[in-house]
Protein backbone atom coordinates (compact mmCIF):
# COMPACT_ATOMS: atom_id res chain seq x y z
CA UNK A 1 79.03 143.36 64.66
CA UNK A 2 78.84 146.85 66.10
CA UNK A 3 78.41 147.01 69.79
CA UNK A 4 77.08 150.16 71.82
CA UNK A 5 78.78 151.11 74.46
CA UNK A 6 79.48 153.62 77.24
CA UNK A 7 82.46 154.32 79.16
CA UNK A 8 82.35 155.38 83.03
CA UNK A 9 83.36 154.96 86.38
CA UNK A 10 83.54 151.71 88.23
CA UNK A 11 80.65 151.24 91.16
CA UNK A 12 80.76 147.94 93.62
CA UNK A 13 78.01 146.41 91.28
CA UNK A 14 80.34 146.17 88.31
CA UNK A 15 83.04 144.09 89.93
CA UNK A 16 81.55 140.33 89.76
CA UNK A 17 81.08 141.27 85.75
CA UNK A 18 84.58 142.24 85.93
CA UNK A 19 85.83 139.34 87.18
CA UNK A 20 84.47 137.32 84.61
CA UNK A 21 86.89 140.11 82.11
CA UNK A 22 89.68 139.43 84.15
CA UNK A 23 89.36 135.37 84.37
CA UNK A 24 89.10 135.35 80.80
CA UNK A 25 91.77 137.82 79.71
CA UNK A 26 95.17 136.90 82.10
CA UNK A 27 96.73 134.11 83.26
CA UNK A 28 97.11 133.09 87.16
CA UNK A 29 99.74 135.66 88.45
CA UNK A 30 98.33 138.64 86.33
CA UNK A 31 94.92 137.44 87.11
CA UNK A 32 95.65 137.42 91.05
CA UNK A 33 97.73 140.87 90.26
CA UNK A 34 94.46 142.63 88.38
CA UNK A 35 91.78 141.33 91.02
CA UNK A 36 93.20 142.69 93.56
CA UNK A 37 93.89 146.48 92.00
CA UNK A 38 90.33 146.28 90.58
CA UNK A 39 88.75 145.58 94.23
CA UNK A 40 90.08 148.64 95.59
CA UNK A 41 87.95 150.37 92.49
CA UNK A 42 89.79 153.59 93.05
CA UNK A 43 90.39 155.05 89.18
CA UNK A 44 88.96 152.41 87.31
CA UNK A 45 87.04 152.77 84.55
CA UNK A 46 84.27 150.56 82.74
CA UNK A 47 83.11 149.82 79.53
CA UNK A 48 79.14 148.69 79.65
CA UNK A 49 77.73 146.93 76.85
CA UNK A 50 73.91 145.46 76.97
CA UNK A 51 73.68 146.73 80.65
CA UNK A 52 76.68 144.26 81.69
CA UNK A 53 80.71 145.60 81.99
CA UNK A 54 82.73 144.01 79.43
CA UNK A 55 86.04 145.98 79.58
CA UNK A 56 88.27 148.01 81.85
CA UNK A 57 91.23 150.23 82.01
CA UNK A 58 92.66 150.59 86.00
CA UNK A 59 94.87 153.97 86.22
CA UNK A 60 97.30 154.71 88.86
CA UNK A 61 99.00 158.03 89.68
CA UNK A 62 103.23 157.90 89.41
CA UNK A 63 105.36 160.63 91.59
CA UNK A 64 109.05 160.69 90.34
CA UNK A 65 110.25 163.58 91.99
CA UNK A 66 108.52 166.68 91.16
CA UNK A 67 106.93 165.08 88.16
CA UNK A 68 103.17 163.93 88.20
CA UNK A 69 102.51 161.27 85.64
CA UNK A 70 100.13 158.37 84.88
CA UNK A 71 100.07 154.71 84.19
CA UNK A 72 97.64 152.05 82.53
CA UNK A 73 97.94 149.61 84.86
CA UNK A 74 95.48 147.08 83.56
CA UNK A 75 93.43 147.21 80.40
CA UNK A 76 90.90 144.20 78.95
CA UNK A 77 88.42 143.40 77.39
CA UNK A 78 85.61 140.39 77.62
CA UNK A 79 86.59 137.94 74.45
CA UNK A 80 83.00 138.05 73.63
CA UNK A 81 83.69 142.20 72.72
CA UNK A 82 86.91 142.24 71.43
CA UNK A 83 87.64 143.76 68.65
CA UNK A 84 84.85 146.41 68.54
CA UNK A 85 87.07 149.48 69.28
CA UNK A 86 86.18 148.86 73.32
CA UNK A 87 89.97 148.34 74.53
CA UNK A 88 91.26 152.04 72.28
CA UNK A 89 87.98 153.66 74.05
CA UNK A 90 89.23 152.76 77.29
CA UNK A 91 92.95 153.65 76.06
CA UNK A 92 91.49 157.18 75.40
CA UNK A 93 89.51 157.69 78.11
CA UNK A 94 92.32 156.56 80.67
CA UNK A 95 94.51 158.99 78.82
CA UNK A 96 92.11 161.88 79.10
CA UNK A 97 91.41 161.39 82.69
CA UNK A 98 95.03 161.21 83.51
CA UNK A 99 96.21 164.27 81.76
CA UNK A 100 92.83 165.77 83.04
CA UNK A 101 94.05 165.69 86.57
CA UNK A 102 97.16 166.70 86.08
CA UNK A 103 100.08 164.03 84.47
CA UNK A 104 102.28 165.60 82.12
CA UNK A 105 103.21 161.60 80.21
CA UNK A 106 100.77 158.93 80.70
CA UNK A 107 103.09 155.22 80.79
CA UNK A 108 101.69 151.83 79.94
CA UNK A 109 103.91 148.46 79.70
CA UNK A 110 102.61 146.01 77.04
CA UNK A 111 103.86 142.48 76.40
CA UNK A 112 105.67 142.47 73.20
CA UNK A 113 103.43 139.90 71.47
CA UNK A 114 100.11 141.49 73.05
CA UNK A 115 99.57 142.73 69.28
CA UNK A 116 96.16 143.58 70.45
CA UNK A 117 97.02 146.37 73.25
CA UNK A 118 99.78 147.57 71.34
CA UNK A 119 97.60 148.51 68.52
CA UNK A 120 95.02 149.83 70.76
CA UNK A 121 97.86 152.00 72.67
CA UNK A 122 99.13 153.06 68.94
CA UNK A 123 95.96 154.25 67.67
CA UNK A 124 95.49 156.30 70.75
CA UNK A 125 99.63 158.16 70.35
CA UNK A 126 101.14 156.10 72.32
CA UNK A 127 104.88 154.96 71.77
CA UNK A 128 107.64 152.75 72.70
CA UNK A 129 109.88 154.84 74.91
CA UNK A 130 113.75 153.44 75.33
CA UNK A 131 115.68 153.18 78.48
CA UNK A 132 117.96 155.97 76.91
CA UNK A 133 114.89 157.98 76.57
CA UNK A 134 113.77 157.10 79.71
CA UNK A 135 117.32 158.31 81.37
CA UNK A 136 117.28 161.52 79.67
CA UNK A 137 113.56 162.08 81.06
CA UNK A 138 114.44 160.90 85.17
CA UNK A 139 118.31 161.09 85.14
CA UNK A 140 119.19 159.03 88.04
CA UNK A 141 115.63 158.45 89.09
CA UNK A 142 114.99 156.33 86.39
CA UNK A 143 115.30 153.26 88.91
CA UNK A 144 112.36 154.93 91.29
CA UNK A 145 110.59 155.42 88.00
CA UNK A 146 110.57 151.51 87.41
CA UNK A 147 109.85 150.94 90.85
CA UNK A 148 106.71 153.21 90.72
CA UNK A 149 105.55 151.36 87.58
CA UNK A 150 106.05 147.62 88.55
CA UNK A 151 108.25 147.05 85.88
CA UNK A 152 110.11 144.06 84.51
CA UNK A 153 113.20 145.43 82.38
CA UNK A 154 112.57 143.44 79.40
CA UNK A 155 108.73 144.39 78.85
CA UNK A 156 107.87 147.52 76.51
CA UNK A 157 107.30 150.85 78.03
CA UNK A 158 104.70 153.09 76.00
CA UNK A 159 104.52 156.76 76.74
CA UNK A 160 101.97 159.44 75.27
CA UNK A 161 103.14 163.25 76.50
């Protein structure tokens, strides 16, 4: 089924709808973790559908040193509109915003059997980026790096530049 859709900027209205996104697309900690950044609605973007908001990307900016970058924080998708090309609109859009205001690398982390977002992310240019790549990028920063980008050391980092 093809769904019509537009992509734009999050208003108060839009955040019961994308709670209902959120509930149905992480688990507890995650869930807690994405409610919380969505709320503050700063650099969020929406995907509406029939009038209601069925998907979202949340962006944040990253400062490592002189270097301005972004980061997908959050990206999903209501399970009634997977699968419809909403999630790699959302990719794209976060990506074009980001590098719009200024990052030079946009960073996402994806779980490694989220086949779903990796695709998305794929389609879109992103890649997986190594911890030698990484060190050759930030030198010794590479530690405020993975502090600016809440990361666990064992999950994927994806990098479009």
């Amino acid at each position: 089924m093809n769904t019509s859709f537009i992509i734009r900027p999050m208003s108060r209205n839009d955040f019961s709808e994308l709670t209902e996104v959120i509930d149905t697309s992480f688990l507890w900690l995650a869930r807690s973790l994405a409610l919380h950044s969505v709320r503050e609605g700063q650099q969020v973007l929406i995907s509406e559908a029939q009038g209601t908001a069925v998907g979202f990307v949340k962006l944040t900016n990253v400062q490592v040193g002189s270097g301005k970058f972004g980061r997908v924080l959050w990206v999903a998708v209501h399970p009634q509109f997977r699968r419809r090309g909403i999630a790699t609109a959302l990719v794209k859009a976060g990506f074009e915003s980001m590098t719009h205001a200024g990052a030079t690398a946009v960073f996402a982390t994806v779980r490694r059997r989220n086949a779903a977002s990796l695709t998305a992310f794929g389609s879109q240019g992103f890649r997986k980026i190594g911890f030698l790549e990484l060190w050759r990028l930030f030198g010794m920063r590479i530690f405020e790096f993975y502090k600016e980008i809440w990361l666990a050391p064992w999950i994927p980092v994806l990098v479009r530049d």
